[in-house]
PDB file of N, CA and C in Angstrom:
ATOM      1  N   UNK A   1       2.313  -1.388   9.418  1.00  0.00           N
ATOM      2  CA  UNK A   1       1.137  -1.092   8.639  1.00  0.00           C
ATOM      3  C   UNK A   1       0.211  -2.285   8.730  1.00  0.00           C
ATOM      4  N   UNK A   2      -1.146  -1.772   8.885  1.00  0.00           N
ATOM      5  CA  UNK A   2      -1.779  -2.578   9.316  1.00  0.00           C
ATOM      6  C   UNK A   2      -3.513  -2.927   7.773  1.00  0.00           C
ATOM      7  N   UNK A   3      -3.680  -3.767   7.525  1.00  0.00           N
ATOM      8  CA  UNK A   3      -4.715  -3.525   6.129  1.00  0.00           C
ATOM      9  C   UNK A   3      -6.542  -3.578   6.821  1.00  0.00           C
ATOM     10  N   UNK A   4      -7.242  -3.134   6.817  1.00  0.00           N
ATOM     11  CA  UNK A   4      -8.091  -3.454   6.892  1.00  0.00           C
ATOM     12  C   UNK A   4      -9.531  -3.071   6.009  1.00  0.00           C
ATOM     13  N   UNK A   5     -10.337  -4.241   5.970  1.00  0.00           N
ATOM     14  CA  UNK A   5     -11.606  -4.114   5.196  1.00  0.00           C
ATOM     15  C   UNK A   5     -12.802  -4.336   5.589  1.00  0.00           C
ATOM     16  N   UNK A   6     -13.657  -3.208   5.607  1.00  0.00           N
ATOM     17  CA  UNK A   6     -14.821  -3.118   6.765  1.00  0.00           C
ATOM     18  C   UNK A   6     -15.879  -2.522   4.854  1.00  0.00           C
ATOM     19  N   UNK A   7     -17.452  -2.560   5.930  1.00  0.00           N
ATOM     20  CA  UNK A   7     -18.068  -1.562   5.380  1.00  0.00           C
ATOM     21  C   UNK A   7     -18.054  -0.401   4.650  1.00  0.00           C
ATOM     22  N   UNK A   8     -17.438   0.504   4.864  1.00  0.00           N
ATOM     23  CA  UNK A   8     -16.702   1.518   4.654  1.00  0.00           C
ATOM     24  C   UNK A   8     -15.821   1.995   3.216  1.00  0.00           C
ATOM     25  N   UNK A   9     -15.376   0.622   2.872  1.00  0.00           N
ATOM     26  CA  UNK A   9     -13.974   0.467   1.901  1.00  0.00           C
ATOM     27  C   UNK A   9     -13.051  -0.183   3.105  1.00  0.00           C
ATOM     28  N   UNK A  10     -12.029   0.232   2.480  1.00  0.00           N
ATOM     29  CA  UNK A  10     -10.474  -0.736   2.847  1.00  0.00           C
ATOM     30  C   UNK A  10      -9.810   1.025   3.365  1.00  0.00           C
ATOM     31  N   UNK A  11      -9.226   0.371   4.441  1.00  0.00           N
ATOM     32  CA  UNK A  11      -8.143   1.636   5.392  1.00  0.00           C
ATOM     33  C   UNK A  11      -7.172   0.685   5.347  1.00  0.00           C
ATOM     34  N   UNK A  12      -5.963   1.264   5.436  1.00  0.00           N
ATOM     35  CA  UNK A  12      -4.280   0.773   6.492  1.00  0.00           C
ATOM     36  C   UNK A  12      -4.024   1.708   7.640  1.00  0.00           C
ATOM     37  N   UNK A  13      -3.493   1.089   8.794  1.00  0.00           N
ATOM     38  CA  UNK A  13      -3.320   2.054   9.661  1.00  0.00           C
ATOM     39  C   UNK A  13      -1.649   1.851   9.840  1.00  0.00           C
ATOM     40  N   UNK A  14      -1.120   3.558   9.991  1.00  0.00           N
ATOM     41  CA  UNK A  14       0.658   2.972   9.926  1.00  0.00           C
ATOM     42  C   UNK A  14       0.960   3.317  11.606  1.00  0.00           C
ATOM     43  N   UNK A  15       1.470   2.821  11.887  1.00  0.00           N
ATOM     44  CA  UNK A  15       1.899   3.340  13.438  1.00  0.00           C
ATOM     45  C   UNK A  15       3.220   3.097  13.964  1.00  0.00           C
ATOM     46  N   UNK A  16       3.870   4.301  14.095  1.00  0.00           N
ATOM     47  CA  UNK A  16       5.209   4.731  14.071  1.00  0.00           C
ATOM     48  C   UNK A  16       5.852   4.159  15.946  1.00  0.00           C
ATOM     49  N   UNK A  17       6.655   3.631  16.271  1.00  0.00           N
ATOM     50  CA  UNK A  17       7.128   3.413  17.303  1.00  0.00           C
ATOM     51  C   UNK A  17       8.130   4.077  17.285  1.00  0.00           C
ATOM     52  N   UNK A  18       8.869   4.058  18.702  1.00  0.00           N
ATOM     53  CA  UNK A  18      10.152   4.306  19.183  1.00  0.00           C
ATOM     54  C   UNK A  18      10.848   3.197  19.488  1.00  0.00           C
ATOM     55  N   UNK A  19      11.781   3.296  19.663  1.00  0.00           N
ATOM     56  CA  UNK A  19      12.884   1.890  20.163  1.00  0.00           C
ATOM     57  C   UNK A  19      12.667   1.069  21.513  1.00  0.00           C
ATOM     58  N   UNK A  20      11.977   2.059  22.067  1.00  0.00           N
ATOM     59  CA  UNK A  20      11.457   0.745  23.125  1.00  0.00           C
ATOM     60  C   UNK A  20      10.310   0.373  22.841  1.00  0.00           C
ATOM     61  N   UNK A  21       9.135   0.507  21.895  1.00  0.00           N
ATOM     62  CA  UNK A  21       7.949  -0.140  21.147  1.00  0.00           C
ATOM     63  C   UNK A  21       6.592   0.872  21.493  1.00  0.00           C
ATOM     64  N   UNK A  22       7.137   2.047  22.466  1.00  0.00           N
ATOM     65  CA  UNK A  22       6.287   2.806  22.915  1.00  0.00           C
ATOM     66  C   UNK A  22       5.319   3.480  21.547  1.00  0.00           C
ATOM     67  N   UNK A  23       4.528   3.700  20.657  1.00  0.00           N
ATOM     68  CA  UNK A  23       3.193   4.415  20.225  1.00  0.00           C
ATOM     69  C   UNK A  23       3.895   5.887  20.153  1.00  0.00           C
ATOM     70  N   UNK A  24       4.654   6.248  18.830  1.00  0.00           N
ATOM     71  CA  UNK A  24       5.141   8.021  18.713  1.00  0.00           C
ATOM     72  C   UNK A  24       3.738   8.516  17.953  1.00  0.00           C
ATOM     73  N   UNK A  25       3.331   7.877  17.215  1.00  0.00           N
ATOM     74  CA  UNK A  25       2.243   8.765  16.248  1.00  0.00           C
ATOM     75  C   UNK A  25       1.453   6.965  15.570  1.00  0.00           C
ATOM     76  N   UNK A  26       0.572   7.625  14.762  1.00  0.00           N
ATOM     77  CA  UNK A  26      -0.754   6.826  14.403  1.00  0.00           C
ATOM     78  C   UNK A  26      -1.627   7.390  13.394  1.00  0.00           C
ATOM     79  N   UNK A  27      -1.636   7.216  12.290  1.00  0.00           N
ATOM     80  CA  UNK A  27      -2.492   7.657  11.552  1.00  0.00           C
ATOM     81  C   UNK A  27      -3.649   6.916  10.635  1.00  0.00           C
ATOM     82  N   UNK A  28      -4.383   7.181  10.193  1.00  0.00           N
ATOM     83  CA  UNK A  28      -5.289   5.826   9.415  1.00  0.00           C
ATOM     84  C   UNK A  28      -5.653   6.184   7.776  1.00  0.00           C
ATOM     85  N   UNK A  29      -5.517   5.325   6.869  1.00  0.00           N
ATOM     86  CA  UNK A  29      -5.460   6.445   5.607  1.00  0.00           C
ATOM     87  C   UNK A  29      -6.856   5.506   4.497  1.00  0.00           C
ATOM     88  N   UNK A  30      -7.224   5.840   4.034  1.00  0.00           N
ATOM     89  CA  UNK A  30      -8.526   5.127   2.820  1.00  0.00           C
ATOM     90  C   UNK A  30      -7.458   4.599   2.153  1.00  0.00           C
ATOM     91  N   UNK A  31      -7.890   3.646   1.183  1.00  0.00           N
ATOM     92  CA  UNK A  31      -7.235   2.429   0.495  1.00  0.00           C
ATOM     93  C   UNK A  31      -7.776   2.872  -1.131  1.00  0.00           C
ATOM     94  N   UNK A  32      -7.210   2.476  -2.101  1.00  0.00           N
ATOM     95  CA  UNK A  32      -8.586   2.493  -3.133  1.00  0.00           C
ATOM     96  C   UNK A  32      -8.740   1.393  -3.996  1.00  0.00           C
ATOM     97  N   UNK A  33      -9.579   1.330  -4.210  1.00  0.00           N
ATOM     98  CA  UNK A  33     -10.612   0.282  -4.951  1.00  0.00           C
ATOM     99  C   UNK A  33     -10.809  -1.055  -4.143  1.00  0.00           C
ATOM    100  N   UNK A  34     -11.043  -2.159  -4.389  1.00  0.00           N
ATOM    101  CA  UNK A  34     -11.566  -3.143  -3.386  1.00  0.00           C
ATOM    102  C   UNK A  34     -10.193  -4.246  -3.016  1.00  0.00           C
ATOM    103  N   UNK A  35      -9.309  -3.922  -3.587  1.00  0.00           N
ATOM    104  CA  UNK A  35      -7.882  -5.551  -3.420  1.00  0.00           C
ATOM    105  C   UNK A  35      -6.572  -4.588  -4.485  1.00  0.00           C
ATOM    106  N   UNK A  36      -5.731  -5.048  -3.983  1.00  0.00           N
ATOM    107  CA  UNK A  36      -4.584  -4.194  -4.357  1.00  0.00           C
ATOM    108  C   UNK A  36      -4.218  -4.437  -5.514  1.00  0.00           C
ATOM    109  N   UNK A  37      -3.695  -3.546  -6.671  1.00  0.00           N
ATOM    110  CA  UNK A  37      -3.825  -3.641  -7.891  1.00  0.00           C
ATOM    111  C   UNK A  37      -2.234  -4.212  -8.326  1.00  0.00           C
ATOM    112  N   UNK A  38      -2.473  -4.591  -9.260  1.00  0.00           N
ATOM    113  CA  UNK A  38      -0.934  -5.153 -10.161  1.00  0.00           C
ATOM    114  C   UNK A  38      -1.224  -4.372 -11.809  1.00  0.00           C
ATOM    115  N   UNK A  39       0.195  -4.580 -12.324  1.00  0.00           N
ATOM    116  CA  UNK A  39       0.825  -3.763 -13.515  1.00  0.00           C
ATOM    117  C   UNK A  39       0.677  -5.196 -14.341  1.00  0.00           C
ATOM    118  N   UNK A  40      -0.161  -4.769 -15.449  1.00  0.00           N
ATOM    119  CA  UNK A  40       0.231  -6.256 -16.866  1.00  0.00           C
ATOM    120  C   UNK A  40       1.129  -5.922 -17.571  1.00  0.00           C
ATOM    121  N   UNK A  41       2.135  -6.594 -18.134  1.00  0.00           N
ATOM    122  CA  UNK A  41       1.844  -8.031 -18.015  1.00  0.00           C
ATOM    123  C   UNK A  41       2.760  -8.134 -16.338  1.00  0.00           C
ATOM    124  N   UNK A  42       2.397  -9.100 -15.343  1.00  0.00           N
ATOM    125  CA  UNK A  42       3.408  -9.376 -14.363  1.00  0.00           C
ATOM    126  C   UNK A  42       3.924 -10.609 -14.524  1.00  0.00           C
ATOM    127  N   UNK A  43       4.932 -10.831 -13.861  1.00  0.00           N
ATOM    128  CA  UNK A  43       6.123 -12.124 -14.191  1.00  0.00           C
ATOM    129  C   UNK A  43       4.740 -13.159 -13.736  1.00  0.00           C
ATOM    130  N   UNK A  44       5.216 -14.663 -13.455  1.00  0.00           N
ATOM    131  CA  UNK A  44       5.216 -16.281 -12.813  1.00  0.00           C
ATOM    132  C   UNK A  44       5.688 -15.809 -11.769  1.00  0.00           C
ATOM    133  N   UNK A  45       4.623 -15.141 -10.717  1.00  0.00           N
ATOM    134  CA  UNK A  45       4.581 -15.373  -9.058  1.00  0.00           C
ATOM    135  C   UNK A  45       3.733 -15.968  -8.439  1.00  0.00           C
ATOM    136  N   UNK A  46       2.745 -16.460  -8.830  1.00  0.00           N
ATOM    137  CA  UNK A  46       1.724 -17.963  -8.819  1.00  0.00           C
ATOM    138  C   UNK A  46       0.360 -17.858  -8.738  1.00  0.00           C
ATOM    139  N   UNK A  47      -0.026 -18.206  -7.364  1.00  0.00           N
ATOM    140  CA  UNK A  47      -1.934 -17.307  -7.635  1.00  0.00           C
ATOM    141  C   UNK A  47      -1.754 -15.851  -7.221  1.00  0.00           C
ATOM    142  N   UNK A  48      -0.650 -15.610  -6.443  1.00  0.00           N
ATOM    143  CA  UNK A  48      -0.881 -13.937  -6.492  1.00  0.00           C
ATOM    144  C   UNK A  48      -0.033 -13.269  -7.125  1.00  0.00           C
ATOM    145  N   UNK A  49      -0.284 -12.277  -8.301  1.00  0.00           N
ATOM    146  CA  UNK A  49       0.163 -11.527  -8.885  1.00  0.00           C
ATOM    147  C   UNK A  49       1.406 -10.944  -8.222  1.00  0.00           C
ATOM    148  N   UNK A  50       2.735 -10.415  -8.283  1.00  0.00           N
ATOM    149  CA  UNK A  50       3.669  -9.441  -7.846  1.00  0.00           C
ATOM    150  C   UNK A  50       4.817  -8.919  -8.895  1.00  0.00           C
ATOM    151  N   UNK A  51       4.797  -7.695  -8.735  1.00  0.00           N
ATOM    152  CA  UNK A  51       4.679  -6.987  -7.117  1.00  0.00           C
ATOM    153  C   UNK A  51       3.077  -6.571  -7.702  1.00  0.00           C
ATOM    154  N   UNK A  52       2.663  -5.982  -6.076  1.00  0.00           N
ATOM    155  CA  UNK A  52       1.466  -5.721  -5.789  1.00  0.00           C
ATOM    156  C   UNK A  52       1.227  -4.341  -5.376  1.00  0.00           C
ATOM    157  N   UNK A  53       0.513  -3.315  -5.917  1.00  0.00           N
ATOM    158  CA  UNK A  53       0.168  -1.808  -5.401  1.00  0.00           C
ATOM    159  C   UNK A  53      -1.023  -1.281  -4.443  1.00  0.00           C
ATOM    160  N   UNK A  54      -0.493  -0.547  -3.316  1.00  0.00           N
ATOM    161  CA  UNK A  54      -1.875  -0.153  -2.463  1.00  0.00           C
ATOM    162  C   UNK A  54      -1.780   1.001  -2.947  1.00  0.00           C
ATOM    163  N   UNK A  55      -2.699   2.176  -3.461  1.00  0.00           N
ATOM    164  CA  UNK A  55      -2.667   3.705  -3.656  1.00  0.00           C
ATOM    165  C   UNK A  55      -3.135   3.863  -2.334  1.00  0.00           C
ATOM    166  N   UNK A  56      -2.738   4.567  -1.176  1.00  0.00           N
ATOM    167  CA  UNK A  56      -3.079   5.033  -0.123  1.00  0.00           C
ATOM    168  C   UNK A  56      -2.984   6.767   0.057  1.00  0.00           C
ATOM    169  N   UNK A  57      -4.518   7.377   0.620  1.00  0.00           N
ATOM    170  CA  UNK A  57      -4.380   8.782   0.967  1.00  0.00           C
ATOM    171  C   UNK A  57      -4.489   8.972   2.549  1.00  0.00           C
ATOM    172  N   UNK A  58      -3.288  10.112   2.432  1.00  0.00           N
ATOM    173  CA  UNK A  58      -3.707  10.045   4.715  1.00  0.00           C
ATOM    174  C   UNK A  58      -3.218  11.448   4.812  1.00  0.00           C
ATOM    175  N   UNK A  59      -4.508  12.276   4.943  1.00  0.00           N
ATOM    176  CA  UNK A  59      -3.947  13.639   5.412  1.00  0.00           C
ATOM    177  C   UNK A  59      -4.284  14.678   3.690  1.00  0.00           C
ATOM    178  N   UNK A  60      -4.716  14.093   3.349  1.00  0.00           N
ATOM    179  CA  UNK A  60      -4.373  14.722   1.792  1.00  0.00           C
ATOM    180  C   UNK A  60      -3.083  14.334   0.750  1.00  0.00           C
ATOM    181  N   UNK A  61      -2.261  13.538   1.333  1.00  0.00           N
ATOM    182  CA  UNK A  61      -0.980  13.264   0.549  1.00  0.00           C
ATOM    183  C   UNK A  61      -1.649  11.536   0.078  1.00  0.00           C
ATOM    184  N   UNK A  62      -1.327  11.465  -1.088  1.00  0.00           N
ATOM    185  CA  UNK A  62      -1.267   9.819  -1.531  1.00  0.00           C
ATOM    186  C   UNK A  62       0.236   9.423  -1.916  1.00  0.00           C
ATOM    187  N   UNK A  63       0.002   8.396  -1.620  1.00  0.00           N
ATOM    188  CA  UNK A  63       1.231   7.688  -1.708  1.00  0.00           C
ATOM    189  C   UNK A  63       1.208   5.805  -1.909  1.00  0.00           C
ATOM    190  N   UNK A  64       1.926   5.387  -2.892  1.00  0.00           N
ATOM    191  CA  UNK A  64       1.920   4.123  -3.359  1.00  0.00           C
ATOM    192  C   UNK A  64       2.828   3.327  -2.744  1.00  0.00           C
ATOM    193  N   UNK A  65       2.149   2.610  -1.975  1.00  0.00           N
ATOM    194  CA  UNK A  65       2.572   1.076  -1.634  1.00  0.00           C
ATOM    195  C   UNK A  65       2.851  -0.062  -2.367  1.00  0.00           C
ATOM    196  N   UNK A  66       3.969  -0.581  -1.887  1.00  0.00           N
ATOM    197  CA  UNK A  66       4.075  -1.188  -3.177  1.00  0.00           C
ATOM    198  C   UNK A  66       4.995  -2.784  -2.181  1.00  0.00           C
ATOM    199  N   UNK A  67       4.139  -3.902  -2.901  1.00  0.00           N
ATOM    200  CA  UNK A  67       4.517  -5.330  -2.314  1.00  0.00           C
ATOM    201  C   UNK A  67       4.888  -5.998  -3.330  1.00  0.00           C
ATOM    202  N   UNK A  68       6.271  -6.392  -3.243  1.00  0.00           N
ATOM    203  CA  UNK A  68       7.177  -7.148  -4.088  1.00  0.00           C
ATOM    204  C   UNK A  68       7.060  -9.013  -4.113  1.00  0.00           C
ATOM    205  N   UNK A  69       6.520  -9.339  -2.730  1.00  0.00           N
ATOM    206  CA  UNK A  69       6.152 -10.513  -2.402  1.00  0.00           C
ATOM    207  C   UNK A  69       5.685 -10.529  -0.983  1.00  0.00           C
ATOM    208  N   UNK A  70       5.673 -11.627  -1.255  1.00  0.00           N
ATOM    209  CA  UNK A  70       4.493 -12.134   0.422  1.00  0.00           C
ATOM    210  C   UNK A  70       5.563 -12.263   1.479  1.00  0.00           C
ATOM    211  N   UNK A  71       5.246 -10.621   2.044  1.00  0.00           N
ATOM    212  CA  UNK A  71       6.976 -10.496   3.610  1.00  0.00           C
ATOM    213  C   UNK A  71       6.329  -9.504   4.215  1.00  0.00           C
ATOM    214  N   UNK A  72       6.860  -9.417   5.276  1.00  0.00           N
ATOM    215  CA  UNK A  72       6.470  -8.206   5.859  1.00  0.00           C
ATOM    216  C   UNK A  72       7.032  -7.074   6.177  1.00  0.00           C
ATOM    217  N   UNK A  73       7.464  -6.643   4.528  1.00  0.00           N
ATOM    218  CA  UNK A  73       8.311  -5.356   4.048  1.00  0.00           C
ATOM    219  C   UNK A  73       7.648  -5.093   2.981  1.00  0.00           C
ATOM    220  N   UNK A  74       7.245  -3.437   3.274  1.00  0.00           N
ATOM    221  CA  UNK A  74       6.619  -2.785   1.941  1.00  0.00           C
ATOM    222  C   UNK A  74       7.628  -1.604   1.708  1.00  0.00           C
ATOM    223  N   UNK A  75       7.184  -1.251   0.112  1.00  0.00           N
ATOM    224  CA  UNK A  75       8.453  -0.058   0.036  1.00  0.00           C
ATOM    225  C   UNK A  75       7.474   0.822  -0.784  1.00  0.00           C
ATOM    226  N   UNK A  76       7.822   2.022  -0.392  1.00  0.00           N
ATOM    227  CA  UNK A  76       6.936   3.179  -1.247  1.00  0.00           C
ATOM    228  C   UNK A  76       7.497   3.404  -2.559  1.00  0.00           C
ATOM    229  N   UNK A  77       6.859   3.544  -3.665  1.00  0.00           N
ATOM    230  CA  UNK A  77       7.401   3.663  -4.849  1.00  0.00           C
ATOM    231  C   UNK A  77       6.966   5.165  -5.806  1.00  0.00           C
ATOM    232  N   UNK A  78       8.265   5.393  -6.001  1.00  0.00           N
ATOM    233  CA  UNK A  78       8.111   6.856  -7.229  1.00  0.00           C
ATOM    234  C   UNK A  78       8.134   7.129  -8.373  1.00  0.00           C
ATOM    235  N   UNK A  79       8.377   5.734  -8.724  1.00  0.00           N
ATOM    236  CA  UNK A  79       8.545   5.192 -10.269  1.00  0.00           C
ATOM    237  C   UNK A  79       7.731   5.986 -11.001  1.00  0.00           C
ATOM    238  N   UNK A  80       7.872   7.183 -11.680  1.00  0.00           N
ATOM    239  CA  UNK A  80       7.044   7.667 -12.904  1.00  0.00           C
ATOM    240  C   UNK A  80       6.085   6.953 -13.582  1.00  0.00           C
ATOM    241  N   UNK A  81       6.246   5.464 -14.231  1.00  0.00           N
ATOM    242  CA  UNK A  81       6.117   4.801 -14.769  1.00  0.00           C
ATOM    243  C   UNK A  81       4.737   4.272 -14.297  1.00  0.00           C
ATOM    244  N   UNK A  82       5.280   3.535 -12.763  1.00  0.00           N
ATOM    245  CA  UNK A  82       4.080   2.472 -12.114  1.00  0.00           C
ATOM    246  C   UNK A  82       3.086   3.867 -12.031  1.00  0.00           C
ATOM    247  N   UNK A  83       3.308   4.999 -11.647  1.00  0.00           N
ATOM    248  CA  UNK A  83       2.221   6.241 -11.214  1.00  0.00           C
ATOM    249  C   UNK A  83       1.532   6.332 -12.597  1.00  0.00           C
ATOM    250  N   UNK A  84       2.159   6.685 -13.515  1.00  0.00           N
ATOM    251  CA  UNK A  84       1.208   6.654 -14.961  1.00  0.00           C
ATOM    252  C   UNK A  84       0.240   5.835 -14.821  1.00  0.00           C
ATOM    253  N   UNK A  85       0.546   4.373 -14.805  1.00  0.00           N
ATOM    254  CA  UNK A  85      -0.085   3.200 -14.944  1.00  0.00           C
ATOM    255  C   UNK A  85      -1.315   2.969 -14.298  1.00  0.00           C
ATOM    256  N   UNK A  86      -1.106   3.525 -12.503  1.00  0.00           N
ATOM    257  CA  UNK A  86      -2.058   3.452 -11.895  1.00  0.00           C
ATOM    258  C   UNK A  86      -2.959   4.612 -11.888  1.00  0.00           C
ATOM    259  N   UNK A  87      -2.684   5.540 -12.484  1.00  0.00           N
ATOM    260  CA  UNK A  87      -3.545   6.563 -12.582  1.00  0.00           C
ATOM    261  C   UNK A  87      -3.288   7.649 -11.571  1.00  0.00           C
ATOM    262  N   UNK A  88      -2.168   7.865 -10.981  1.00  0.00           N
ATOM    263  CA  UNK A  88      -1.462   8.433  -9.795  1.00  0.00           C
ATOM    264  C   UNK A  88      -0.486   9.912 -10.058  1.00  0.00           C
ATOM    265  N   UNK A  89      -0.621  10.730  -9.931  1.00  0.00           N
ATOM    266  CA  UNK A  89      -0.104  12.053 -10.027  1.00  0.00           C
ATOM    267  C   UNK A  89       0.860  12.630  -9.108  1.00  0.00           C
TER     268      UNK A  89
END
């Protein structure tokens, strides 16, 4: 997954490989609002808030991204809870 911020708003693009690194699929999805949102109160993770939420739509489906810290592993989240919070259905 890839983040980007243009004119436009903010897109991620996810792009699915195969085991030898070959390109299976590619899709590009809108982002929302301007920088990825956090839940108050959040713990002492320093100047950046975590974990951290992208609401992403691609295709008509949304789905929440969700960054626990600064890695390059995101995990989708279903938490009832964080979806209330963010305004997510």
């Amino acid at each position: 997954m890839d983040y980007y911020g243009g004119p436009v708003g903010r897109t991620a693009t996810f792009i699915l490989r195969d085991g030898r690194g070959r390109t299976v699929a590619s899709v590009v999805g809108q982002l929302k609002g301007s920088e990825p949102l956090t839940l108050k109160p959040h713990g002492e993770t320093g100047p950046i808030p975590y974990p951290s939420y992208e609401i992403i739509s691609v295709n008509g489906l949304t789905e929440i991204i969700e960054h626990r810290r600064m890695e390059p592993i995101f995990y989708l989240t279903d938490d009832p809870h964080v979806k209330q919070q963010l305004g997510v259905r």
